[in-house]
N, C-alpha and C. Protein backbone atom coordinates (compact mmCIF):
# COMPACT_ATOMS: atom_id res chain seq x y z
N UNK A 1 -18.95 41.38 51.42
CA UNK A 1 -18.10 41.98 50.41
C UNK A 1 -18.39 41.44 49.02
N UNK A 2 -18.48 40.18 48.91
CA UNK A 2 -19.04 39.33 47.44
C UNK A 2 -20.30 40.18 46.93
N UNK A 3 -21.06 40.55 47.55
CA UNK A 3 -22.44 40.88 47.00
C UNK A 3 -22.39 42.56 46.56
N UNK A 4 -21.42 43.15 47.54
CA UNK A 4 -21.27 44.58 46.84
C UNK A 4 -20.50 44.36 46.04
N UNK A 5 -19.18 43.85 45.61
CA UNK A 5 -18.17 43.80 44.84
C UNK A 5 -18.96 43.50 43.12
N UNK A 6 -19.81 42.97 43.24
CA UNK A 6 -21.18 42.51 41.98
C UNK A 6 -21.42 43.68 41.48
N UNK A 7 -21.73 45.00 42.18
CA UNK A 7 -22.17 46.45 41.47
C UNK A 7 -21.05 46.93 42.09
N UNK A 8 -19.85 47.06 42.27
CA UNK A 8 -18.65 48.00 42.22
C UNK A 8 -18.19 48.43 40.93
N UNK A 9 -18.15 49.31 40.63
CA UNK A 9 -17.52 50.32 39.86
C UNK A 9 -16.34 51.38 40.16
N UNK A 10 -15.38 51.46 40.20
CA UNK A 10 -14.15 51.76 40.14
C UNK A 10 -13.73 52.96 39.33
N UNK A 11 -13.77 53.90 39.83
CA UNK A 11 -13.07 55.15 38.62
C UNK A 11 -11.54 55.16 38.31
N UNK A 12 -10.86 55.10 37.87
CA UNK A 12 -9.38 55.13 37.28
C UNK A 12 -9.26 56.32 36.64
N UNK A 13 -9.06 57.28 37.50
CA UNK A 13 -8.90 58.69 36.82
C UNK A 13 -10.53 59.06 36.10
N UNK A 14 -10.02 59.90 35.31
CA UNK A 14 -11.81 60.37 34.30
C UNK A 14 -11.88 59.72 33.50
N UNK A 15 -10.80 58.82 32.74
CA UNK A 15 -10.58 58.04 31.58
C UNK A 15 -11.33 56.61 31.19
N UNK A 16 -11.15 56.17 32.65
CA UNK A 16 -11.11 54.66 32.59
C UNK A 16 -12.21 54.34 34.22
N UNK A 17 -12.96 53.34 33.57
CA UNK A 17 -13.84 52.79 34.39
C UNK A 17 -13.20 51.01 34.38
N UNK A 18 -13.22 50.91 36.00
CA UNK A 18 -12.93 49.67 36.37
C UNK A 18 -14.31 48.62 36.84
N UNK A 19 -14.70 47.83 36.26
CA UNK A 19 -15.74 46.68 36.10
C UNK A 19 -15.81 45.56 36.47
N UNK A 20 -15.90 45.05 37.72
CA UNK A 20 -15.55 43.25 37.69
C UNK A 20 -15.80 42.61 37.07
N UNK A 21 -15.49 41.90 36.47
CA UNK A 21 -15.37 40.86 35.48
C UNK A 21 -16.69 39.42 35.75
N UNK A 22 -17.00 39.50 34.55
CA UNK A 22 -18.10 38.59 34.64
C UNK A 22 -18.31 37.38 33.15
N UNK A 23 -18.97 36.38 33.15
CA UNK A 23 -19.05 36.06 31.52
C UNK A 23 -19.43 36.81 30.68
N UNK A 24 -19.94 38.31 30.81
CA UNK A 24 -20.72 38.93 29.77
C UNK A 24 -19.41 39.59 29.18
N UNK A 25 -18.36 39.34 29.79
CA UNK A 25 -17.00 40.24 28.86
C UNK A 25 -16.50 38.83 27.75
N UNK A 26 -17.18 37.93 27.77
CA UNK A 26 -16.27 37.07 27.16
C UNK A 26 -15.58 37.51 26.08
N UNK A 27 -16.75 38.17 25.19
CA UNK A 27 -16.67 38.67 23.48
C UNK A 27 -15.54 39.53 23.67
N UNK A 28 -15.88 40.50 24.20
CA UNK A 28 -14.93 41.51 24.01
C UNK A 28 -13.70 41.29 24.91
N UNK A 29 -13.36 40.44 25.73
CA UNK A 29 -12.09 40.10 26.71
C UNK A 29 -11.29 39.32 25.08
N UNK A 30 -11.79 38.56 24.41
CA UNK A 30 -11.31 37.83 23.29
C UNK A 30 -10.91 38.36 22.53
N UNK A 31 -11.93 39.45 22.16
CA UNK A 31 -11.17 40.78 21.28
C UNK A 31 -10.33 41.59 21.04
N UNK A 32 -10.07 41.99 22.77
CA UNK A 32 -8.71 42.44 23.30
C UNK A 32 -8.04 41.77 22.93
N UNK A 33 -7.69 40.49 23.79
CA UNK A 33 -6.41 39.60 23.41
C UNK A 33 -5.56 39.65 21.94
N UNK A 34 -7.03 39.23 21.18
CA UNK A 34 -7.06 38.58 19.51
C UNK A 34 -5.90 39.94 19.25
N UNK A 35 -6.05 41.11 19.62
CA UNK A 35 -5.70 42.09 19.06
C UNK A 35 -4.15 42.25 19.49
N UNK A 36 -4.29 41.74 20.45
CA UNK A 36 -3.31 42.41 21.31
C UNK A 36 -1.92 40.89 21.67
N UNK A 37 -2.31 39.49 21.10
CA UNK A 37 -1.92 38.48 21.17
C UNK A 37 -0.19 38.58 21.42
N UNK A 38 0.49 38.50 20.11
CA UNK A 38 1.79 38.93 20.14
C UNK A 38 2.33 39.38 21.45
N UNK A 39 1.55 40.23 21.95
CA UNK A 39 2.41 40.94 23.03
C UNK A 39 1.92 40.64 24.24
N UNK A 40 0.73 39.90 24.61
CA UNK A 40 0.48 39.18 25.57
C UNK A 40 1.39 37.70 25.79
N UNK A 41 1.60 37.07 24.74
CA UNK A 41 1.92 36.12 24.51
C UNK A 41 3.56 36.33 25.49
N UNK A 42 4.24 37.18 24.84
CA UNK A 42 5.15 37.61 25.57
C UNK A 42 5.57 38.12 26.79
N UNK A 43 4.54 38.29 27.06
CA UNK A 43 4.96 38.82 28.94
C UNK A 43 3.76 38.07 29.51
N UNK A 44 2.89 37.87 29.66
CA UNK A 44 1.97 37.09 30.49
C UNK A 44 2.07 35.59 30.08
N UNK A 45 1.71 34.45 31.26
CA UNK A 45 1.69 33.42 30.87
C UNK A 45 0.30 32.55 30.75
N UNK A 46 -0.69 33.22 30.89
CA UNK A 46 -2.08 32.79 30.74
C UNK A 46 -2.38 33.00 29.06
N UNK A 47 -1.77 34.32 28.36
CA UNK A 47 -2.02 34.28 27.01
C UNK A 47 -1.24 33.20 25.95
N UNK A 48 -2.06 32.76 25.27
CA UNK A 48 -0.95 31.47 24.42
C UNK A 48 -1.35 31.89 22.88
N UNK A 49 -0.71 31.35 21.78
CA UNK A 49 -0.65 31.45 20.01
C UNK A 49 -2.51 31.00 20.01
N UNK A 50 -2.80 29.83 21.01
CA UNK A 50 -4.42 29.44 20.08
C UNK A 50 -5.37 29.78 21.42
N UNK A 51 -5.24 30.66 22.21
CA UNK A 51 -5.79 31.33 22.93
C UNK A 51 -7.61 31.54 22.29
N UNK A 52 -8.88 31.36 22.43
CA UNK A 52 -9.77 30.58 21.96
C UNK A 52 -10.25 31.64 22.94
N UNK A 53 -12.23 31.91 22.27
CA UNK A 53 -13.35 32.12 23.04
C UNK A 53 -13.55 31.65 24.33
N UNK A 54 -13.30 30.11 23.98
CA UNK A 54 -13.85 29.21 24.81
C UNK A 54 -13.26 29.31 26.30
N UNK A 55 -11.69 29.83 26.06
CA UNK A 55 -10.60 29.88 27.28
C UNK A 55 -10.92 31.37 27.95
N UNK A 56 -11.45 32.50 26.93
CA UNK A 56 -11.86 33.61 27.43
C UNK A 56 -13.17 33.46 28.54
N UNK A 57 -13.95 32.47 27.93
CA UNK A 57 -15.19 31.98 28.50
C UNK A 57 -14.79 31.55 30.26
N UNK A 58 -14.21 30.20 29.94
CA UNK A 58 -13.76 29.58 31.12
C UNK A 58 -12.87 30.41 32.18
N UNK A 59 -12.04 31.39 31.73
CA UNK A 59 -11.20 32.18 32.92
C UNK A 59 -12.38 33.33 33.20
N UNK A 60 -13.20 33.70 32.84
CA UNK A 60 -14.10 34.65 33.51
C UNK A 60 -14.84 33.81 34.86
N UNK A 61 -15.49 32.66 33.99
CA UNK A 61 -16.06 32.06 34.98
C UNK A 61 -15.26 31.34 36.04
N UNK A 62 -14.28 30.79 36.27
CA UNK A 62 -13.44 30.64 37.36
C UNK A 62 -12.85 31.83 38.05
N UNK A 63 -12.78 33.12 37.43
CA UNK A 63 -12.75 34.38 38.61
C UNK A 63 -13.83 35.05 38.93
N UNK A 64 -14.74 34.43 39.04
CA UNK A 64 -16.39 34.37 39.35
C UNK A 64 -16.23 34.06 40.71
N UNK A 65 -15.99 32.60 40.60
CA UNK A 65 -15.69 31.45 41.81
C UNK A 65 -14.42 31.94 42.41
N UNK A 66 -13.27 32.70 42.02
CA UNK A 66 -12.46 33.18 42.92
C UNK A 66 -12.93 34.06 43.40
N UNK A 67 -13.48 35.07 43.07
CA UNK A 67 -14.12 36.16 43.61
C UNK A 67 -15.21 35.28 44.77
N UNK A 68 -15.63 34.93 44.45
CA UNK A 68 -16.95 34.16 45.49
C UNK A 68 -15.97 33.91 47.03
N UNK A 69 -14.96 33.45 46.98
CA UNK A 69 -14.33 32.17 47.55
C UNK A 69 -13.27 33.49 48.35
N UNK A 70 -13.32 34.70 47.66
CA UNK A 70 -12.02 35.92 47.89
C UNK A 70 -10.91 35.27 48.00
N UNK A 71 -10.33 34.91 46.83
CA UNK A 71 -9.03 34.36 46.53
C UNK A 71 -8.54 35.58 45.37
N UNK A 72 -9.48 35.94 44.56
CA UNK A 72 -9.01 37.05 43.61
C UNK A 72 -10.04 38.00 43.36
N UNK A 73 -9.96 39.20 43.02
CA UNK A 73 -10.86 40.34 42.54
C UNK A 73 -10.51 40.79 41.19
N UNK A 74 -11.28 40.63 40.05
CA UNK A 74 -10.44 41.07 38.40
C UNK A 74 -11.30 41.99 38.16
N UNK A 75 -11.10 43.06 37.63
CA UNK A 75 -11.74 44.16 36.70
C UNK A 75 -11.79 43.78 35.54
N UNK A 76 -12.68 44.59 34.53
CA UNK A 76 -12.16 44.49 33.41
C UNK A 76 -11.81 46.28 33.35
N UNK A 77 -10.95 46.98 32.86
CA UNK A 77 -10.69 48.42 32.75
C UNK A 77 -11.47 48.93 30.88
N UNK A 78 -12.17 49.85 31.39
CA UNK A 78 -12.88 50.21 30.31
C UNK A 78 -12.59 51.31 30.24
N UNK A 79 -13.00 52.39 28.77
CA UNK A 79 -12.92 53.65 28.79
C UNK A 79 -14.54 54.08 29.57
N UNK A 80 -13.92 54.92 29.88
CA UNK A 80 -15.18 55.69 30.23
C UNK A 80 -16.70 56.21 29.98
N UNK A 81 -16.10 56.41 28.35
CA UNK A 81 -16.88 57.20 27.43
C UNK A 81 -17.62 56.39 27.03
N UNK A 82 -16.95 55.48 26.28
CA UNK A 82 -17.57 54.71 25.15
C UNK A 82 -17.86 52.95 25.70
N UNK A 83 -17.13 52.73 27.27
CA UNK A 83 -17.45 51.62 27.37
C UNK A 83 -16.53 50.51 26.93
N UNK A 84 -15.62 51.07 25.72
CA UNK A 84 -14.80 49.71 25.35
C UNK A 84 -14.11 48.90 26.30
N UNK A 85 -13.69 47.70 26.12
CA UNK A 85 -12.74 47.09 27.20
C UNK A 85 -11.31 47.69 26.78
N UNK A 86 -10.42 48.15 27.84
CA UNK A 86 -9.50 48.62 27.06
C UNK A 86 -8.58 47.48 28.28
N UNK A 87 -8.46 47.18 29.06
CA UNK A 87 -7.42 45.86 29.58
C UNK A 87 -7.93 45.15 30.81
N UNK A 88 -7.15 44.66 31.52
CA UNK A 88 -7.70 43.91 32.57
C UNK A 88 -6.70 44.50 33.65
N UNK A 89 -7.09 44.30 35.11
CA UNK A 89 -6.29 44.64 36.27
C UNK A 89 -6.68 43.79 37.55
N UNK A 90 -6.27 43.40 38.20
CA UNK A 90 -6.83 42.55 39.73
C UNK A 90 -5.80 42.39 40.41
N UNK A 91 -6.26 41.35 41.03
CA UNK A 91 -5.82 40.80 42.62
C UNK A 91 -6.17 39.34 42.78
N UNK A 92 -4.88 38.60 42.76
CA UNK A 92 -5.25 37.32 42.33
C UNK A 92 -4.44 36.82 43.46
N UNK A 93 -4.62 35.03 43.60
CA UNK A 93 -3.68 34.75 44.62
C UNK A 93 -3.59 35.25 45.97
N UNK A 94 -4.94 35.56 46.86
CA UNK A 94 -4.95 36.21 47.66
C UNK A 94 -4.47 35.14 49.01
N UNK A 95 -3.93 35.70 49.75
CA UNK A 95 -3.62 34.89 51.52
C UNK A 95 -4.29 35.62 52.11
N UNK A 96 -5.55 34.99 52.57
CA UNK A 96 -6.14 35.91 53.65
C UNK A 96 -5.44 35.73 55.30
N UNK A 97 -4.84 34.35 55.48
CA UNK A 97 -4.41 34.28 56.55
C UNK A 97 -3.18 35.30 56.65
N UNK A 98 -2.08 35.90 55.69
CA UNK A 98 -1.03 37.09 55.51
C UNK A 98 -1.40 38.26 55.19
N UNK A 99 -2.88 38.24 54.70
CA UNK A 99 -3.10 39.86 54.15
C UNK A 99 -1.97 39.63 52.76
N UNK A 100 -2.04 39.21 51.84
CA UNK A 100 -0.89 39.34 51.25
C UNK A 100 -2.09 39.44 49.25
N UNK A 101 -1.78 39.80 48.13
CA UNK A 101 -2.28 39.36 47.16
C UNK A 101 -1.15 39.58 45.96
N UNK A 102 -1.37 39.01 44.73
CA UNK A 102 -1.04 39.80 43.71
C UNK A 102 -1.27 40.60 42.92
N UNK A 103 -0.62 41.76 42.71
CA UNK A 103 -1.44 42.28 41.58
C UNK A 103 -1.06 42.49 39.91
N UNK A 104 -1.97 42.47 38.94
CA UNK A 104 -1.57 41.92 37.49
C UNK A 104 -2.61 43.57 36.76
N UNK A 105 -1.59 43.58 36.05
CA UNK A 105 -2.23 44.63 35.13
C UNK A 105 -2.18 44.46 33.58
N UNK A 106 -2.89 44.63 32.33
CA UNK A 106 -2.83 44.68 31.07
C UNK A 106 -3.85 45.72 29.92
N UNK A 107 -3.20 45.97 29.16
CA UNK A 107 -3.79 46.78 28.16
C UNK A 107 -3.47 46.38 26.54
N UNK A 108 -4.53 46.63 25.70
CA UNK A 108 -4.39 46.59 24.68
C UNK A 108 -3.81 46.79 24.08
N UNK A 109 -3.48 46.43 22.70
CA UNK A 109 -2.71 47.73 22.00
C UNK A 109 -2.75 48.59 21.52
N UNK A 110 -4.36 48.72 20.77
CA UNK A 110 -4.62 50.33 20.59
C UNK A 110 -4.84 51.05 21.43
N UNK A 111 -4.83 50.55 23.11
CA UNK A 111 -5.16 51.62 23.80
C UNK A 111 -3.90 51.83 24.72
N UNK A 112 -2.52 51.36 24.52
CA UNK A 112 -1.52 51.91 25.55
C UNK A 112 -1.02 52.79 25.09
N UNK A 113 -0.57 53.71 26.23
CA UNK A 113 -0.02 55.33 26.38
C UNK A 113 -0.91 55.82 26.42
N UNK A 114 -1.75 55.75 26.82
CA UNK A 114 -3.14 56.82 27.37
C UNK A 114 -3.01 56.73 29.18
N UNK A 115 -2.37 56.15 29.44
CA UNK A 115 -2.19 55.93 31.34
C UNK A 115 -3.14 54.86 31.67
N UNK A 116 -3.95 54.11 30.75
CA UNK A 116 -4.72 52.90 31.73
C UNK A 116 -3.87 52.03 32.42
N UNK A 117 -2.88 51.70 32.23
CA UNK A 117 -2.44 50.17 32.68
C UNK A 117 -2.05 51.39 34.27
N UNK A 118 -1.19 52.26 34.15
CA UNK A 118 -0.94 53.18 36.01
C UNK A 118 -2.29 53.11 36.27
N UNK A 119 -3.04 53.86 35.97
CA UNK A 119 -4.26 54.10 36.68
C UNK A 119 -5.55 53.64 37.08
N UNK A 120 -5.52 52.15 36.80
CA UNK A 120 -6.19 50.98 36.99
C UNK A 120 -5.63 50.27 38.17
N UNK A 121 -4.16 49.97 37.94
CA UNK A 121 -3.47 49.13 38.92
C UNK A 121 -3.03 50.14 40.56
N UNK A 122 -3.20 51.66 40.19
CA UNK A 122 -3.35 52.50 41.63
C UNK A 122 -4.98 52.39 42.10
N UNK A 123 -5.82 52.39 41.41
CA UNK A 123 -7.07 52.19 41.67
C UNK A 123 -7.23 50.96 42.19
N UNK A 124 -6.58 49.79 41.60
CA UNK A 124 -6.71 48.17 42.27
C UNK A 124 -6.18 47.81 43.10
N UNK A 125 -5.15 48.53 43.36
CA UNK A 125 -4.00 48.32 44.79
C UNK A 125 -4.45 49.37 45.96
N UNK A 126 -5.15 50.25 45.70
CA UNK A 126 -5.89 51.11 46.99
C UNK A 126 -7.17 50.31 47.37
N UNK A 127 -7.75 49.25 46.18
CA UNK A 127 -8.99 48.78 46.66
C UNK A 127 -8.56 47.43 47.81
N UNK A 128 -7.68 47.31 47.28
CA UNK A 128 -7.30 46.19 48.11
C UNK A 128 -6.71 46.30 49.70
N UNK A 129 -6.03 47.04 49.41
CA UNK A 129 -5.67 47.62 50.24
C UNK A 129 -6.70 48.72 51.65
N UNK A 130 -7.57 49.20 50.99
CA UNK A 130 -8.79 49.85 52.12
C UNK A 130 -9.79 49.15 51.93
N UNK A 131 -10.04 48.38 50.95
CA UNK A 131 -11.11 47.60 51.09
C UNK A 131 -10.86 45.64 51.22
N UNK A 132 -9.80 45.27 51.27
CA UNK A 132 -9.67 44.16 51.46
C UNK A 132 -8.67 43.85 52.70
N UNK A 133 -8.03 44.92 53.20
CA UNK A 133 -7.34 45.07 54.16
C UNK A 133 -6.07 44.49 53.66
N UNK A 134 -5.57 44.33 52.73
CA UNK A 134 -4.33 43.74 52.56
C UNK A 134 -2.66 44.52 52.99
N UNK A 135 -2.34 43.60 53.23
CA UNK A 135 -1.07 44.38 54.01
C UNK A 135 0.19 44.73 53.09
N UNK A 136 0.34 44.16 51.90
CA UNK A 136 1.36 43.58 50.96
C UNK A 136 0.32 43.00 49.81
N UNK A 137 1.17 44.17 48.58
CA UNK A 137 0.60 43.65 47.66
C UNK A 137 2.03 43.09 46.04
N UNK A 138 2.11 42.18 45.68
CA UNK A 138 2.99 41.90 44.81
C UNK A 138 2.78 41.70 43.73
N UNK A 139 4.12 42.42 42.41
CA UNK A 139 3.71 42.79 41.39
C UNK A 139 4.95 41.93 40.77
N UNK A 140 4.61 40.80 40.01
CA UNK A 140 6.00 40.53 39.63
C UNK A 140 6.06 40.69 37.79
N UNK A 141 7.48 41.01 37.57
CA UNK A 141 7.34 41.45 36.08
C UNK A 141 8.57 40.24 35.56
N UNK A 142 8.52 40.50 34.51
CA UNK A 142 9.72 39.71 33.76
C UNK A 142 10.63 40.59 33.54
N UNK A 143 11.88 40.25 33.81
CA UNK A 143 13.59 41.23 33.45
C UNK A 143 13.13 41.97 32.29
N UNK A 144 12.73 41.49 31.30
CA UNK A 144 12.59 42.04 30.06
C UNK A 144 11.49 43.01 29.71
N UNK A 145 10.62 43.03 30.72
CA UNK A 145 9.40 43.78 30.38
C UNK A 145 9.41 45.05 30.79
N UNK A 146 10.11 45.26 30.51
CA UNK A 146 10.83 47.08 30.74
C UNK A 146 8.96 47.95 30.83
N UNK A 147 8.36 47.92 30.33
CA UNK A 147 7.11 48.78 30.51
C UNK A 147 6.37 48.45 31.52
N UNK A 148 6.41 46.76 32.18
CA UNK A 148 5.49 46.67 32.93
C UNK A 148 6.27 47.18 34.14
N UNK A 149 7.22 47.45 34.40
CA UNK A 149 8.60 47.59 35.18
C UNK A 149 8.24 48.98 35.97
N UNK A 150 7.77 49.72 34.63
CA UNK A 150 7.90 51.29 34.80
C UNK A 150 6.45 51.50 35.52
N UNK A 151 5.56 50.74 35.12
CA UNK A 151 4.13 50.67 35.68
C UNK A 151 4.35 50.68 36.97
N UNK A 152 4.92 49.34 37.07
CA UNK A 152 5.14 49.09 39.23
C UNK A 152 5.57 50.32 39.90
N UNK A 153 6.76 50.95 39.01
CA UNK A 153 7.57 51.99 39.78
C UNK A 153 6.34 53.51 39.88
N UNK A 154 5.80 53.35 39.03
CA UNK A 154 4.95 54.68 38.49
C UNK A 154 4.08 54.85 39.69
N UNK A 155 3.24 53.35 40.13
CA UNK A 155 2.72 53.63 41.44
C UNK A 155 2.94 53.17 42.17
N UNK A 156 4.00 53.72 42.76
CA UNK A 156 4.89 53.87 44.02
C UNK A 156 5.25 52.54 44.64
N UNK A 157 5.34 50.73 43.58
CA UNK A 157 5.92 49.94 44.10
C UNK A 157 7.58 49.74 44.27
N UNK A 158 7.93 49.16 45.41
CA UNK A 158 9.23 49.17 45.92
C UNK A 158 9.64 47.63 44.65
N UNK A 159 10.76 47.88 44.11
CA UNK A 159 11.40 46.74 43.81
C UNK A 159 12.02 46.14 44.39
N UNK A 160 11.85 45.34 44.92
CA UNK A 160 12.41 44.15 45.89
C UNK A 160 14.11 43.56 46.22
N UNK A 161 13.35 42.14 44.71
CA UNK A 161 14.40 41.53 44.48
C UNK A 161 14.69 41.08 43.39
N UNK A 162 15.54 40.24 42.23
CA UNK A 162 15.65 40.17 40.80
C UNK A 162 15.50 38.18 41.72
N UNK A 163 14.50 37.89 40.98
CA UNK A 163 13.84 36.41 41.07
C UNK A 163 14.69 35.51 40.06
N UNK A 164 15.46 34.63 39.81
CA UNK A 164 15.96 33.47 39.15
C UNK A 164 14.65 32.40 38.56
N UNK A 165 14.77 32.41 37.46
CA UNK A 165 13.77 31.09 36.50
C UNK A 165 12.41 31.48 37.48
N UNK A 166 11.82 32.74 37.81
CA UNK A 166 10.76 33.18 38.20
C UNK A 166 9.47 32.96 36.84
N UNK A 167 9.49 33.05 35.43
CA UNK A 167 8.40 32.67 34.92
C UNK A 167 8.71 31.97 34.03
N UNK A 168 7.75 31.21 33.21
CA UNK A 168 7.56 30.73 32.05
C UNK A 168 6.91 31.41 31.03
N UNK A 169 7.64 31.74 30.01
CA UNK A 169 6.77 32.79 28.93
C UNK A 169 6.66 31.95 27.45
N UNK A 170 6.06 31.42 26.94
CA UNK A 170 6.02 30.85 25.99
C UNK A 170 7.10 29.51 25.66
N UNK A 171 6.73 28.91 26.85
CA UNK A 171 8.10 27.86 26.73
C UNK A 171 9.62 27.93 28.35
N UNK A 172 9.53 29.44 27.28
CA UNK A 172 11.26 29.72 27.83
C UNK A 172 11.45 30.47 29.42
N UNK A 173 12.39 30.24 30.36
CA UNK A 173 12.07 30.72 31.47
C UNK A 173 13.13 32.09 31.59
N UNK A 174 12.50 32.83 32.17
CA UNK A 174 13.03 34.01 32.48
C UNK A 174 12.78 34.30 34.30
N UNK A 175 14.22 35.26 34.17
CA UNK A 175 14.27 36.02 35.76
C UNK A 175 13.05 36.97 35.62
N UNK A 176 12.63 37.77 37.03
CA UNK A 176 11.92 38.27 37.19
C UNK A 176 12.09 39.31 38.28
N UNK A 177 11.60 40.48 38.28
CA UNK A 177 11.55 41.25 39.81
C UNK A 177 10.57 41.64 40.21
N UNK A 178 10.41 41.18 41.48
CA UNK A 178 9.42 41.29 42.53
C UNK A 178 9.51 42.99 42.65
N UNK A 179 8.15 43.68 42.65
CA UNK A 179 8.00 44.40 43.21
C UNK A 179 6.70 44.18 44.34
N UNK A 180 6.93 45.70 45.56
CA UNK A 180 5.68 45.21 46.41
C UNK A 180 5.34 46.81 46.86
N UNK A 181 4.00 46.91 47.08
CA UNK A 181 3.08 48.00 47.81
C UNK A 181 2.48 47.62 49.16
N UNK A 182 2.35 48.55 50.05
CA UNK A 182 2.28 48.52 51.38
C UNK A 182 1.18 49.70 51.71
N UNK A 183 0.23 49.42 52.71
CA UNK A 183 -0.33 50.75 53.47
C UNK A 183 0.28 51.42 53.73
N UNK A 184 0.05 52.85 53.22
CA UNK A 184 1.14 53.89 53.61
C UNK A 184 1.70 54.12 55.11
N UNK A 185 0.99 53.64 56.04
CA UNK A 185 1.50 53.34 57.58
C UNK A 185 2.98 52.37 57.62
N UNK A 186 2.72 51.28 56.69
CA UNK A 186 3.89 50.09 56.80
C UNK A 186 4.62 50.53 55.82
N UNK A 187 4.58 51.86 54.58
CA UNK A 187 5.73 51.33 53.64
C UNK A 187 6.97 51.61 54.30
């Protein structure tokens, strides 16, 4: 699976091409962010205020080695056309002994409301799902993140449960709700 997953390519609708992630996105994974900071900063906890090349550098290459190891699978989501990076989507945190993973979705800001962030994360949760065999896949959002909320629901994740001091977002901790996706046999 490691050695095909290297030339996988991923369609996300006609729009958006899904890419595994490699060091050659560093530039442009940085670019995204740079652009898009503010509002990463706020709902994800990997993005920070001095968020650096160097950290773009280093998290590619450690989901290199997750990927190697199948602990995680990351895309980068591109347009189609032109190739840009327009966000990121995966499968991180994998239990192979549960079949179980997470899944994380993001988009830019010049490029949301075009449908990448749905149609990346239905594309990443079917791969996992027929191609990684996973049984359960989990999407957790922050109370407040009303858009990433609507994402989970959009493709067809069940909301669970409302999580207590579930993340850390710039410091401060917030509740959270679990959502989860299932093989259509188990939902």
């Amino acid at each position: 699976m490691n050695n095909e997953y290297r030339s996988l390519v991923l369609a996300a609708g006609e729009k958006f091409r899904l890419i595994p992630y490699d060091v050659s996105f560093s530039e442009s994974l940085f670019e995204a962010v740079e652009e898009s900071r503010d509002e990463l900063v706020r709902w994800t906890s990997w993005c920070s205020a001095g968020y650096t090349m160097e950290d773009a550098r280093r998290w590619l290459q450690s989901r290199e080695r997750y990927r190697f190891e199948g602990r995680a699978y990351d895309f980068a989501v591109t347009d189609a056309k032109t190739g840009e990076l327009v966000g990121g989507c995966g499968i991180e945190r994998i239990e192979r002994e549960n079949r179980i993973g997470r899944l994380y979705y993001w988009v830019r800001n010049s490029r949301r409301r075009e449908g990448a962030a749905s149609a990346a994360a239905q594309t990443v949760a079917a791969f996992g799902i027929n191609n990684l065999q996973l049984i359960r896949l989990e999407v957790i959002v922050s109370e407040n993140n009303l858009v990433g909320q609507r994402i989970a629901e959009k493709i067809g994740a069940s909301r669970e449960i409302r999580l207590r001091n579930r993340v850390i977002l710039s410091g401060k901790i917030y509740h959270a709700y679990l959502f989860a996706l299932f093989p259509p046999s188990n939902a």
